[in-house]
N, C-alpha and C. Protein backbone atom coordinates (compact mmCIF):
# COMPACT_ATOMS: atom_id res chain seq x y z
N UNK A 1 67.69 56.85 126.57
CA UNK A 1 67.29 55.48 126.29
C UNK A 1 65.76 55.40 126.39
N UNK A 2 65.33 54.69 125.63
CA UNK A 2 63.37 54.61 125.57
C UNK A 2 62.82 53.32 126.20
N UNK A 3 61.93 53.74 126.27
CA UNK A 3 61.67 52.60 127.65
C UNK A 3 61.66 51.34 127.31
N UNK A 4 61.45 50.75 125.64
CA UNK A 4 61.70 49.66 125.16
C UNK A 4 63.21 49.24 125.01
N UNK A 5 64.34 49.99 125.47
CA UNK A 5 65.60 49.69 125.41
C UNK A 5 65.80 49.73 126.69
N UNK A 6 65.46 50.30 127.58
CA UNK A 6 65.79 50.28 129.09
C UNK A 6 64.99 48.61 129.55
N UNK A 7 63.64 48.04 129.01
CA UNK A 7 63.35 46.67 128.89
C UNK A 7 63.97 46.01 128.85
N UNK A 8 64.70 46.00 127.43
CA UNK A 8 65.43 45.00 126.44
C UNK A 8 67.12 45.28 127.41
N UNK A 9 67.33 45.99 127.66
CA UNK A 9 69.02 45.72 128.54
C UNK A 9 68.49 44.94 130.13
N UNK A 10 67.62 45.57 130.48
CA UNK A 10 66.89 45.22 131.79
C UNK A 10 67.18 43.53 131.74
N UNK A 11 66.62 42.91 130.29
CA UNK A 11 66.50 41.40 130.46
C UNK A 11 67.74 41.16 129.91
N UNK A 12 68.54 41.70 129.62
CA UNK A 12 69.53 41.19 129.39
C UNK A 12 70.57 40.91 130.38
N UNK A 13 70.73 41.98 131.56
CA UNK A 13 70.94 42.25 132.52
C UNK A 13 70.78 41.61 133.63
N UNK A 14 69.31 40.78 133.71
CA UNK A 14 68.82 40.27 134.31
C UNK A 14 69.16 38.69 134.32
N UNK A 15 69.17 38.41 133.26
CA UNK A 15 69.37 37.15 132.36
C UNK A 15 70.50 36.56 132.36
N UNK A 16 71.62 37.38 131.76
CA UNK A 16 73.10 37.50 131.90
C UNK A 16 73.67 36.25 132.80
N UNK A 17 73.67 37.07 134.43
CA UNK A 17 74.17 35.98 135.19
C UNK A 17 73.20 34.62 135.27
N UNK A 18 72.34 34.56 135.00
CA UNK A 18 71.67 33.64 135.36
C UNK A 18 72.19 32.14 134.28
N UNK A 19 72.27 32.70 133.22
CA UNK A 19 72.58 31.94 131.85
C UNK A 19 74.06 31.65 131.56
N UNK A 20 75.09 32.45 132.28
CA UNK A 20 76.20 31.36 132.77
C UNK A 20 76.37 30.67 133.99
N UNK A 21 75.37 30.85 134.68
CA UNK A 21 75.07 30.22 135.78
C UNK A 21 74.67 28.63 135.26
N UNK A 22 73.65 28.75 133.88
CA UNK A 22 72.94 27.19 134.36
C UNK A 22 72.81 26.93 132.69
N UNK A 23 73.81 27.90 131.65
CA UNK A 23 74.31 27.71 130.10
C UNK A 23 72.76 27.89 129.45
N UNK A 24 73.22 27.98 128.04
CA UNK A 24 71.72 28.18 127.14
C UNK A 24 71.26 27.00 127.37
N UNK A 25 71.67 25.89 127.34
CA UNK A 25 70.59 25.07 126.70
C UNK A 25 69.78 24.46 128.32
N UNK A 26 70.47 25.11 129.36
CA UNK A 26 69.59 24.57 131.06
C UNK A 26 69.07 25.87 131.35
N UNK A 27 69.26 26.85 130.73
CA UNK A 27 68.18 27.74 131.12
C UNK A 27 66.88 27.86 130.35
N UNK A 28 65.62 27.90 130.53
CA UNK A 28 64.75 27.88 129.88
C UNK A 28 63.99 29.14 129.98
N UNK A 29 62.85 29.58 129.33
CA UNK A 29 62.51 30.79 128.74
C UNK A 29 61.45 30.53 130.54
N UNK A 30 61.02 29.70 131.03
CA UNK A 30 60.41 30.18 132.22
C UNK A 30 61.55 30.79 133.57
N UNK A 31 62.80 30.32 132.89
CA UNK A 31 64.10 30.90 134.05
C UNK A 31 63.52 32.15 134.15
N UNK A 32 63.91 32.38 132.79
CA UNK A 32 64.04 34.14 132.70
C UNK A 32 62.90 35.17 132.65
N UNK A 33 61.65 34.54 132.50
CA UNK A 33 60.80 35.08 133.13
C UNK A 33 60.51 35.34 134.93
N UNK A 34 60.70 34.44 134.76
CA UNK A 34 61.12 34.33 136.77
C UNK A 34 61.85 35.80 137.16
N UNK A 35 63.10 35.36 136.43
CA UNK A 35 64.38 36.50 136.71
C UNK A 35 63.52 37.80 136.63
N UNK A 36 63.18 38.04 135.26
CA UNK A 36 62.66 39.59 135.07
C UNK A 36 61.20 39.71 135.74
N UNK A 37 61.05 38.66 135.88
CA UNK A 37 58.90 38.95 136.54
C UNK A 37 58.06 39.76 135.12
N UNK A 38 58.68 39.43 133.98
CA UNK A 38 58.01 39.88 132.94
C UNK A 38 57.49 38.64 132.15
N UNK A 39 56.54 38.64 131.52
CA UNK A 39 55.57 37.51 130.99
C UNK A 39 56.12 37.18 129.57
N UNK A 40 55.73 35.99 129.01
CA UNK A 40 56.46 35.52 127.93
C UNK A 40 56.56 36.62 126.75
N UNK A 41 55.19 37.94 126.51
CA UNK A 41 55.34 38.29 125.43
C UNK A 41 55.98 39.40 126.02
N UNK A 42 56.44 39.80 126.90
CA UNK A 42 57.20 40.99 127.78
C UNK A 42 58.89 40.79 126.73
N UNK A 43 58.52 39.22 127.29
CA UNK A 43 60.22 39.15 126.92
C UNK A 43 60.44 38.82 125.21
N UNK A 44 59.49 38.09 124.46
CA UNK A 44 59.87 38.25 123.07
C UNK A 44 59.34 39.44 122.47
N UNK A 45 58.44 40.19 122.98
CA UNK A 45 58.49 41.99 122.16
C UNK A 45 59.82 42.58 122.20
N UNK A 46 60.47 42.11 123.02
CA UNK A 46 62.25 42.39 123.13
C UNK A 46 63.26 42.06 122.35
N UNK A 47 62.61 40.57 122.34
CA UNK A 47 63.68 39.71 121.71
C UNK A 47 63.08 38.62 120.52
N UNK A 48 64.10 38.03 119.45
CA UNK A 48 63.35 37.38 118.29
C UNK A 48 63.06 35.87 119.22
N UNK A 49 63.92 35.90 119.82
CA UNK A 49 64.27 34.40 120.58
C UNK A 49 65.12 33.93 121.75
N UNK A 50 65.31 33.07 122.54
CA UNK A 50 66.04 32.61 123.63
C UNK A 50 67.48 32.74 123.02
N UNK A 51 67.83 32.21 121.52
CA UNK A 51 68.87 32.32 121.37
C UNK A 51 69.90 33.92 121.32
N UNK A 52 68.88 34.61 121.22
CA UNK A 52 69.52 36.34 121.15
C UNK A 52 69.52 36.78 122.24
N UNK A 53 68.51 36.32 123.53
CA UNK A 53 69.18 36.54 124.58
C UNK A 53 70.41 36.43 125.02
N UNK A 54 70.27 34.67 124.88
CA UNK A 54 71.63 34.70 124.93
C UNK A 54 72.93 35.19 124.82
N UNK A 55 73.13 35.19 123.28
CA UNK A 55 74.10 35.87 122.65
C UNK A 55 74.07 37.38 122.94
N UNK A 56 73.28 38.16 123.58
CA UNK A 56 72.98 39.48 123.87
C UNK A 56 73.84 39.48 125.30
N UNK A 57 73.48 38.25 126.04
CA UNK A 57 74.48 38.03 127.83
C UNK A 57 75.48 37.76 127.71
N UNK A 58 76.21 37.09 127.00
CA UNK A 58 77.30 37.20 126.70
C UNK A 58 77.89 38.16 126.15
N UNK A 59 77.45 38.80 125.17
CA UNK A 59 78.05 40.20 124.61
C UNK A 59 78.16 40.86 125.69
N UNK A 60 77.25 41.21 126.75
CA UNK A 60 77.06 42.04 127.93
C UNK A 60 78.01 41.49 129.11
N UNK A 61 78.29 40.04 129.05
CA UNK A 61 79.38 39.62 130.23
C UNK A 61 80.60 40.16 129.87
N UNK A 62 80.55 39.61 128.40
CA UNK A 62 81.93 39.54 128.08
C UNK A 62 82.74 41.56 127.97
N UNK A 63 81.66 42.50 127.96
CA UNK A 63 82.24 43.58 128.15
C UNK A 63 82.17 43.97 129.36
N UNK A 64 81.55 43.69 130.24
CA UNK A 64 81.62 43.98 132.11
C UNK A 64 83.30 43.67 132.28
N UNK A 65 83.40 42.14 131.95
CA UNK A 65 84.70 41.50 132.44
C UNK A 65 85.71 42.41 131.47
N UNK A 66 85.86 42.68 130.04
CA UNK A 66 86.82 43.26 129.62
C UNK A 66 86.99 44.72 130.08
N UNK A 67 85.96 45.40 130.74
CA UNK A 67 85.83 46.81 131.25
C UNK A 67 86.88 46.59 132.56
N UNK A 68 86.72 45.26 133.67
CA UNK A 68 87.12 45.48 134.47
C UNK A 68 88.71 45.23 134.67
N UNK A 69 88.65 44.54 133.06
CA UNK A 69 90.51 44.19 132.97
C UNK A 69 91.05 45.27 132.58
N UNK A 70 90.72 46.30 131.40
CA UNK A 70 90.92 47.26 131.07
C UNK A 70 91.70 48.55 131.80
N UNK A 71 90.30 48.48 133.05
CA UNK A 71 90.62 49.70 134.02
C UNK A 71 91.74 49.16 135.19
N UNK A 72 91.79 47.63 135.02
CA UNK A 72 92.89 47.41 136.58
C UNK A 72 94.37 47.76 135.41
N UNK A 73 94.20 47.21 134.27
CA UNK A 73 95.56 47.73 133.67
C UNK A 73 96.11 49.10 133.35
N UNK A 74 95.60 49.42 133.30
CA UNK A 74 95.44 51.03 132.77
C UNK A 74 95.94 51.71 134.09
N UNK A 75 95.22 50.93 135.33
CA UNK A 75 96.21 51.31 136.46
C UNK A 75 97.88 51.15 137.30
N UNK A 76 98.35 50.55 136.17
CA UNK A 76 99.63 50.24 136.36
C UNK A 76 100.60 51.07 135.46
N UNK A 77 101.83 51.69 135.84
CA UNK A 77 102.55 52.18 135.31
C UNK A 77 103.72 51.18 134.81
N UNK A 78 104.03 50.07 134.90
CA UNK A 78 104.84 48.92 134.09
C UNK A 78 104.07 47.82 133.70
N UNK A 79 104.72 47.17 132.68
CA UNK A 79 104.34 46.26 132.32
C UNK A 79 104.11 45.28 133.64
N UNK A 80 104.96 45.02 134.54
CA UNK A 80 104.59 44.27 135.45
C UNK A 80 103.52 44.19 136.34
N UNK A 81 103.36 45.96 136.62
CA UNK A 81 101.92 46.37 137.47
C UNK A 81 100.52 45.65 136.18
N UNK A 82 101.07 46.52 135.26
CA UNK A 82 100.23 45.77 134.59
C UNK A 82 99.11 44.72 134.47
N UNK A 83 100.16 43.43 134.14
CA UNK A 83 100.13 42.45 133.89
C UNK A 83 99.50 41.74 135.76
N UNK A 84 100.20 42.24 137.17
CA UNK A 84 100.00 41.76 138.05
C UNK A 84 98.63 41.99 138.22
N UNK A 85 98.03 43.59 137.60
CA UNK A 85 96.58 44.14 137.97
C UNK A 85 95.70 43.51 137.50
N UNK A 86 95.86 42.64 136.36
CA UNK A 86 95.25 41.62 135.75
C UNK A 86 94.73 40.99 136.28
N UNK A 87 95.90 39.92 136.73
CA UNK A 87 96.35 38.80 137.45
C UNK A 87 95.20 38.93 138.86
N UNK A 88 95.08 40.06 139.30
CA UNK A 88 94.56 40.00 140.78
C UNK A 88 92.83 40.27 140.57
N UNK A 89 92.45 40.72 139.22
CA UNK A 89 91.08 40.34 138.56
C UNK A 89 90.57 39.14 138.51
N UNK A 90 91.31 38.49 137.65
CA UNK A 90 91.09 37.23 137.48
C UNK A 90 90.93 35.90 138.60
N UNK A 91 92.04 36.23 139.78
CA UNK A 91 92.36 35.52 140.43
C UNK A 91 90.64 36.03 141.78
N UNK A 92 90.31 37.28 141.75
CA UNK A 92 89.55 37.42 142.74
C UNK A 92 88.11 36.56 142.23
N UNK A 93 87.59 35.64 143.23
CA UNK A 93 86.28 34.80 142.33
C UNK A 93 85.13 35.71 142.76
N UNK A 94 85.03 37.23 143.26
CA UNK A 94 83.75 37.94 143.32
C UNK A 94 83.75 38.42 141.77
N UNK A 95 84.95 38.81 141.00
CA UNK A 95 84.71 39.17 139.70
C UNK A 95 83.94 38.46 139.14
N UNK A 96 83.84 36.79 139.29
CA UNK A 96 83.30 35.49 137.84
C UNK A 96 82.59 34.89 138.88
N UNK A 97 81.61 35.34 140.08
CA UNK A 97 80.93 34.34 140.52
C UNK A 97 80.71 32.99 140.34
N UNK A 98 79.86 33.00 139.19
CA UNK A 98 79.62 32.45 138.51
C UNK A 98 80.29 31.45 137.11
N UNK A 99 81.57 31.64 137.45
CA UNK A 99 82.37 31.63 136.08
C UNK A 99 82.63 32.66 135.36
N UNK A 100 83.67 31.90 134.40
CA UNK A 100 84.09 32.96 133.36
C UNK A 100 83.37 33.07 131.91
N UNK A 101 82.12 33.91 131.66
CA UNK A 101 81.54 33.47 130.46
C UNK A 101 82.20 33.09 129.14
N UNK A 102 83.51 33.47 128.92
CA UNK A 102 84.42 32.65 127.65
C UNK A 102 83.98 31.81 128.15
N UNK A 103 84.42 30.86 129.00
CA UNK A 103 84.64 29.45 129.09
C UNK A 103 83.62 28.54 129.28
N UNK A 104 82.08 29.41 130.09
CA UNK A 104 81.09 29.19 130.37
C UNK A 104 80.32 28.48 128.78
N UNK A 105 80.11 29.66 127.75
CA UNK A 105 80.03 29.37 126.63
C UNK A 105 80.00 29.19 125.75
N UNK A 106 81.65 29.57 125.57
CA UNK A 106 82.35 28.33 124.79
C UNK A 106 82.19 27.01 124.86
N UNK A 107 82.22 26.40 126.32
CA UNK A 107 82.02 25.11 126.44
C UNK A 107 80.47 24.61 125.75
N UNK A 108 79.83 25.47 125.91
CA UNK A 108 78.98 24.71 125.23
C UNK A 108 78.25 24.97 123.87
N UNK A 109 79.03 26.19 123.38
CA UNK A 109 78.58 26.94 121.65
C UNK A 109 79.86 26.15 120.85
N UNK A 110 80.96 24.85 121.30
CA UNK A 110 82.16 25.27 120.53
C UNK A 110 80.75 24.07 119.30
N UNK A 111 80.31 23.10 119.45
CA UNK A 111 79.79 22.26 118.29
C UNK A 111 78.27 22.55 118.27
N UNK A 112 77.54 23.07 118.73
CA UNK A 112 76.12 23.20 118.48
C UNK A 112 75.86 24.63 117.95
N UNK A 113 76.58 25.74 118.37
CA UNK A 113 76.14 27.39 117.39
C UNK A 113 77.38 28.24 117.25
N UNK A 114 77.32 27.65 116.30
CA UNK A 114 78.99 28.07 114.99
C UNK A 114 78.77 30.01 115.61
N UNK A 115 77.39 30.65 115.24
CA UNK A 115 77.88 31.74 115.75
C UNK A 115 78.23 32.69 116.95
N UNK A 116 77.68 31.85 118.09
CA UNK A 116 78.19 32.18 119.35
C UNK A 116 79.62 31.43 119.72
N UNK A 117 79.85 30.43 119.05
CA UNK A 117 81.30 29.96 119.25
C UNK A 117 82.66 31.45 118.08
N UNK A 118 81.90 31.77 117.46
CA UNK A 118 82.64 32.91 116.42
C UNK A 118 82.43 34.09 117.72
N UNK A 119 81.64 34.25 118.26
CA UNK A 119 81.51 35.54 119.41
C UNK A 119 82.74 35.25 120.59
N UNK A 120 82.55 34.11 121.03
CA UNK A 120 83.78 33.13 121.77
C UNK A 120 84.86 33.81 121.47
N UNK A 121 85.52 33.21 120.33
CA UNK A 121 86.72 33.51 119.62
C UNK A 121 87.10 34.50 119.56
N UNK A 122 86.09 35.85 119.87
CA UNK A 122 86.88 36.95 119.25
C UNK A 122 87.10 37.04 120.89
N UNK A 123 86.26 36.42 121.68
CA UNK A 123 87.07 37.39 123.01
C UNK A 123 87.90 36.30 123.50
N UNK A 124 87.90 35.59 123.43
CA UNK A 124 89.27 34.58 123.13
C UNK A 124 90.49 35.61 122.86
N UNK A 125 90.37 35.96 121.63
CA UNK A 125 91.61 36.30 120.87
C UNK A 125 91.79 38.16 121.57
N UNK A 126 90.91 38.44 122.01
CA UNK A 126 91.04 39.61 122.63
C UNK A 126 91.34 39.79 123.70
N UNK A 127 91.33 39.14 125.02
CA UNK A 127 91.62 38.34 126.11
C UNK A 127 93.09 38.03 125.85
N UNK A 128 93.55 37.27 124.81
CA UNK A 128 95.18 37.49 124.47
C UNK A 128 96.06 38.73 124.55
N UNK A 129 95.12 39.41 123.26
CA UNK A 129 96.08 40.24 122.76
C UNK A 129 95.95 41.55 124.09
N UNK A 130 95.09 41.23 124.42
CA UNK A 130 95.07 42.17 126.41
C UNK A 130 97.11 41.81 126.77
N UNK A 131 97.31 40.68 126.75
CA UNK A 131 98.61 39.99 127.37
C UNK A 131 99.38 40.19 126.39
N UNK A 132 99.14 39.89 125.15
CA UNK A 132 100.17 40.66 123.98
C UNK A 132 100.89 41.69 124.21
N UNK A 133 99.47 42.80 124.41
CA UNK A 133 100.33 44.01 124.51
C UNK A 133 100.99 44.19 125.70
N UNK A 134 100.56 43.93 126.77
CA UNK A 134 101.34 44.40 127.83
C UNK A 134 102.84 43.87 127.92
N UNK A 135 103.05 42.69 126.94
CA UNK A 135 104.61 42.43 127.06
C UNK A 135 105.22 42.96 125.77
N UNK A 136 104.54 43.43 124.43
CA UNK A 136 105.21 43.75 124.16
C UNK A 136 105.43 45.57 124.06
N UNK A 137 104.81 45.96 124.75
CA UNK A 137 105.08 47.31 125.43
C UNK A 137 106.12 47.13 126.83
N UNK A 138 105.95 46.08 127.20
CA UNK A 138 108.05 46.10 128.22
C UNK A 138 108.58 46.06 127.32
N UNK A 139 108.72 45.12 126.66
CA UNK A 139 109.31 44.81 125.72
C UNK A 139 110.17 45.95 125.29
N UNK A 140 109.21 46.98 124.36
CA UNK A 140 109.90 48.30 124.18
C UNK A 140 110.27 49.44 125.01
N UNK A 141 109.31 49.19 126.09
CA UNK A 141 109.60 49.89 127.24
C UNK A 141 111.53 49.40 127.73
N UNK A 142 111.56 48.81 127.43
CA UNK A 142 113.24 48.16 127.87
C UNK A 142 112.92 47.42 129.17
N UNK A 143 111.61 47.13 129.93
CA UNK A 143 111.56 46.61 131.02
C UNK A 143 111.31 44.85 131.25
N UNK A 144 111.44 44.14 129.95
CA UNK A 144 110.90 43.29 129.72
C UNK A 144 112.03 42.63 128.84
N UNK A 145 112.97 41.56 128.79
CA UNK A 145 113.72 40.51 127.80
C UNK A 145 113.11 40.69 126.53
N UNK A 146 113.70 40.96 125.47
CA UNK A 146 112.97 40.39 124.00
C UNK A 146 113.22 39.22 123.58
N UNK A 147 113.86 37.90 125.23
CA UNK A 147 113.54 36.40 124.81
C UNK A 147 112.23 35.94 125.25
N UNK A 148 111.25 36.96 125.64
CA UNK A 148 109.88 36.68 126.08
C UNK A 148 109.21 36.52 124.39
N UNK A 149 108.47 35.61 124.35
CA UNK A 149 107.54 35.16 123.24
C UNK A 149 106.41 35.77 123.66
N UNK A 150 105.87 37.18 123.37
CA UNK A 150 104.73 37.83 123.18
C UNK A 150 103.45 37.07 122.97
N UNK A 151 103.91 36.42 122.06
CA UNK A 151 102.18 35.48 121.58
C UNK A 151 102.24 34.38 122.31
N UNK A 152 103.56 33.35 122.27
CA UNK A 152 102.74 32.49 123.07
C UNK A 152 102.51 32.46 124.38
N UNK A 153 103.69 33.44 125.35
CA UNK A 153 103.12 33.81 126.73
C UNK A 153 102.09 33.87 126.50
N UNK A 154 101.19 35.12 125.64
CA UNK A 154 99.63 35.30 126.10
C UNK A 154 98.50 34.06 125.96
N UNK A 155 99.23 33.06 124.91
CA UNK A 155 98.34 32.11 124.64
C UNK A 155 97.97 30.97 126.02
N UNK A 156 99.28 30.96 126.50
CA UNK A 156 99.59 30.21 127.91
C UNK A 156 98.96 30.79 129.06
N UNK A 157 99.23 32.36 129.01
CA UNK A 157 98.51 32.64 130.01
C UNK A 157 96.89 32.61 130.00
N UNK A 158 96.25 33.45 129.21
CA UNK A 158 94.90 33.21 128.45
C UNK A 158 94.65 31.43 129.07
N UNK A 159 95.27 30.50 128.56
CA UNK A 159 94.59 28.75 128.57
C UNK A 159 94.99 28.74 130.49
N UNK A 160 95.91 28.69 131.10
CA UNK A 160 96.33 28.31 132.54
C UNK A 160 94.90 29.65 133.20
N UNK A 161 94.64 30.47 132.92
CA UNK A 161 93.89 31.36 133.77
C UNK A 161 92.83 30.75 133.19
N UNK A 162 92.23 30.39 132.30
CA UNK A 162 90.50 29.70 132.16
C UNK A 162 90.82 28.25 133.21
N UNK A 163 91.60 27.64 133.19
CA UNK A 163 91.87 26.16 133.59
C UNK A 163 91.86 26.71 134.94
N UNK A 164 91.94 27.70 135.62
CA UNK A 164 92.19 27.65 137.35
C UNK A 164 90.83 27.76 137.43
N UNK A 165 90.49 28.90 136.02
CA UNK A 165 88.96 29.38 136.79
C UNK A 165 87.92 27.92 137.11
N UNK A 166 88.25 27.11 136.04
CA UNK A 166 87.14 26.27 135.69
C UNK A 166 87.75 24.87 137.20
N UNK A 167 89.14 24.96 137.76
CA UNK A 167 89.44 24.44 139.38
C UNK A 167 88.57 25.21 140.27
N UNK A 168 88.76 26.55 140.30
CA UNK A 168 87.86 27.50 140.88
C UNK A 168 86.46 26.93 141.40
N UNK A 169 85.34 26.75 140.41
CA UNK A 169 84.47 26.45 140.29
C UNK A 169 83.92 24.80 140.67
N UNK A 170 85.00 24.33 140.00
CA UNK A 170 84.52 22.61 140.71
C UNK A 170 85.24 22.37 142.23
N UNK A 171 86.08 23.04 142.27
CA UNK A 171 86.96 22.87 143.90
C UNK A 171 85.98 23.73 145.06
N UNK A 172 85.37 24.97 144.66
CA UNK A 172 84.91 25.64 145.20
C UNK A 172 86.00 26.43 146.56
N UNK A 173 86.84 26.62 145.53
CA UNK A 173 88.16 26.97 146.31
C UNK A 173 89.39 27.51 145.65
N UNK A 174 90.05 28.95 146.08
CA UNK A 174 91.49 29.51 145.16
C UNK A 174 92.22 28.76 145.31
N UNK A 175 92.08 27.67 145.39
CA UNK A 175 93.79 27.09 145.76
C UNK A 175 94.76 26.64 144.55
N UNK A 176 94.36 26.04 143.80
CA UNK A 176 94.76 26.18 142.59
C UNK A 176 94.85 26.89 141.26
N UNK A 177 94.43 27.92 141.55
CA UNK A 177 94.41 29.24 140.85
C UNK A 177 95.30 30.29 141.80
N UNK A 178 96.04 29.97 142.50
CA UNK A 178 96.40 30.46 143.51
C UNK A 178 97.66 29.80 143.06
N UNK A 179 98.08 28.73 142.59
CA UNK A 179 99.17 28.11 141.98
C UNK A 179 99.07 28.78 140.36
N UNK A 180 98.17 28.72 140.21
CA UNK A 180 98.30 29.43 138.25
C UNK A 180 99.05 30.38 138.56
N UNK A 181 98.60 31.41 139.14
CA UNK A 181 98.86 32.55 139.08
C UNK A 181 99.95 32.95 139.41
N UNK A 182 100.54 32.46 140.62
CA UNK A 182 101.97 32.13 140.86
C UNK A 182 102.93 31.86 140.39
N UNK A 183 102.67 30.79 138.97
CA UNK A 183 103.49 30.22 138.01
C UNK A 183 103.73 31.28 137.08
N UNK A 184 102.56 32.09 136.98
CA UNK A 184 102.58 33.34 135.87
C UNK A 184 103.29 34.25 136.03
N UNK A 185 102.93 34.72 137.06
CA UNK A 185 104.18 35.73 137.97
C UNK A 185 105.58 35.53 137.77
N UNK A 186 105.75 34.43 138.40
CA UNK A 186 106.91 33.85 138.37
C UNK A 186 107.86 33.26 136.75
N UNK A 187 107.06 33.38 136.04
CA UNK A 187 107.86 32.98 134.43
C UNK A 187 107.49 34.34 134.40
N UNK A 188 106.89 35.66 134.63
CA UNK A 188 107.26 37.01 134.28
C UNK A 188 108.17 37.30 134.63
N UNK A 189 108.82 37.45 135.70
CA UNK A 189 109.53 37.63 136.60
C UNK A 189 111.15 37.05 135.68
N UNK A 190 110.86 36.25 135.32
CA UNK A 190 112.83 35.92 134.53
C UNK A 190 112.70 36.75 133.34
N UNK A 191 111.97 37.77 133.19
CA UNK A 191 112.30 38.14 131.74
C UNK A 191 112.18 40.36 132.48
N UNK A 192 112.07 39.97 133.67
CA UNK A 192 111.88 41.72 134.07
C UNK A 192 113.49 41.98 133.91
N UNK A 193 113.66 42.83 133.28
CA UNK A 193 115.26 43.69 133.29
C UNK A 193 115.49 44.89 134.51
């Protein structure tokens, strides 16, 4: 990596949490100078604009968090380990300090930047199909009912796990994500063979 790319991830890196911490449009270009201790033209020889930062921290959240769902699933030998290894990602709030950047900004790209709300969506829809597959691999695995609805479980689960996170955050407390998750379990649970 050259030292102008070890820069340019540096502020991205840097930036990242800070900018679902306080969203694009409350973070300002003196935040993130702060953050990096690099001077205004430090940070646009990097970048065209605040808005590609952006969209650069999110690209960068949104694969930290899918790296870390990835590897807890991958550590389960059933669909259930699976799906529970997930479950105990999501549910831990050292993973999303800060929030969950889907939801972080989404909430605020869905009507002001059509193309970070299109960046949204795909991990939206990828974030699903994470839950897709794992049921419908019981599914064929024989460990899983084929009266389980593949898509819309994941759609349910996907919406109830942003909704605890975003209790999470205003409660400043698991307790109701602590009920999501429970509920999830538990409607898995009638369809284990």
């Amino acid at each position: 990596m050259s030292k102008a790319e070890r820069t340019r991830q540096f502020i991205i890196e840097t930036s990242a949490p800070l900018i679902n911490k306080k969203g694009m449009a409350g973070t300002s270009l003196r935040d993130i100078m702060e953050a990096t201790k690099l001077a205004k033209g430090g940070i646009y020889g990097n970048f065209e604009n605040k808005e590609e930062i952006c969209m650069e921290s999110f690209l960068y959240l949104r694969s930290q968090l899918a790296s870390k769902l990835d590897i807890a699933a991958s550590k389960g030998k059933s669909a259930k380990e699976k799906l529970f290894n997930l479950l105990e990602v999501y549910g831990n709030g050292k993973n999303m300090v800060e929030g969950c950047p889907i939801l972080n900004f989404g909430t605020e790209a869905d009507d002001t930047n059509p193309v970070m709300r299109e960046q949204v969506k795909k991990a939206i829809l990828s974030a699903q199909k994470r839950f897709f597959n794992i049921v419908e691999e019981g599914i064929q695995n024989k460990e899983l009912s084929s009266e389980i609805n593949s898509e819309h479980y994941s759609i349910r689960v996907f919406a109830m796990i942003e909704g605890g996170i975003l209790c999470r955050k205003v409660f400043g407390n698991n307790d109701q994500m602590n009920i999501v998750l429970d509920g999830i379990k538990t409607e898995f649970e009638r369809y284990v063979l």
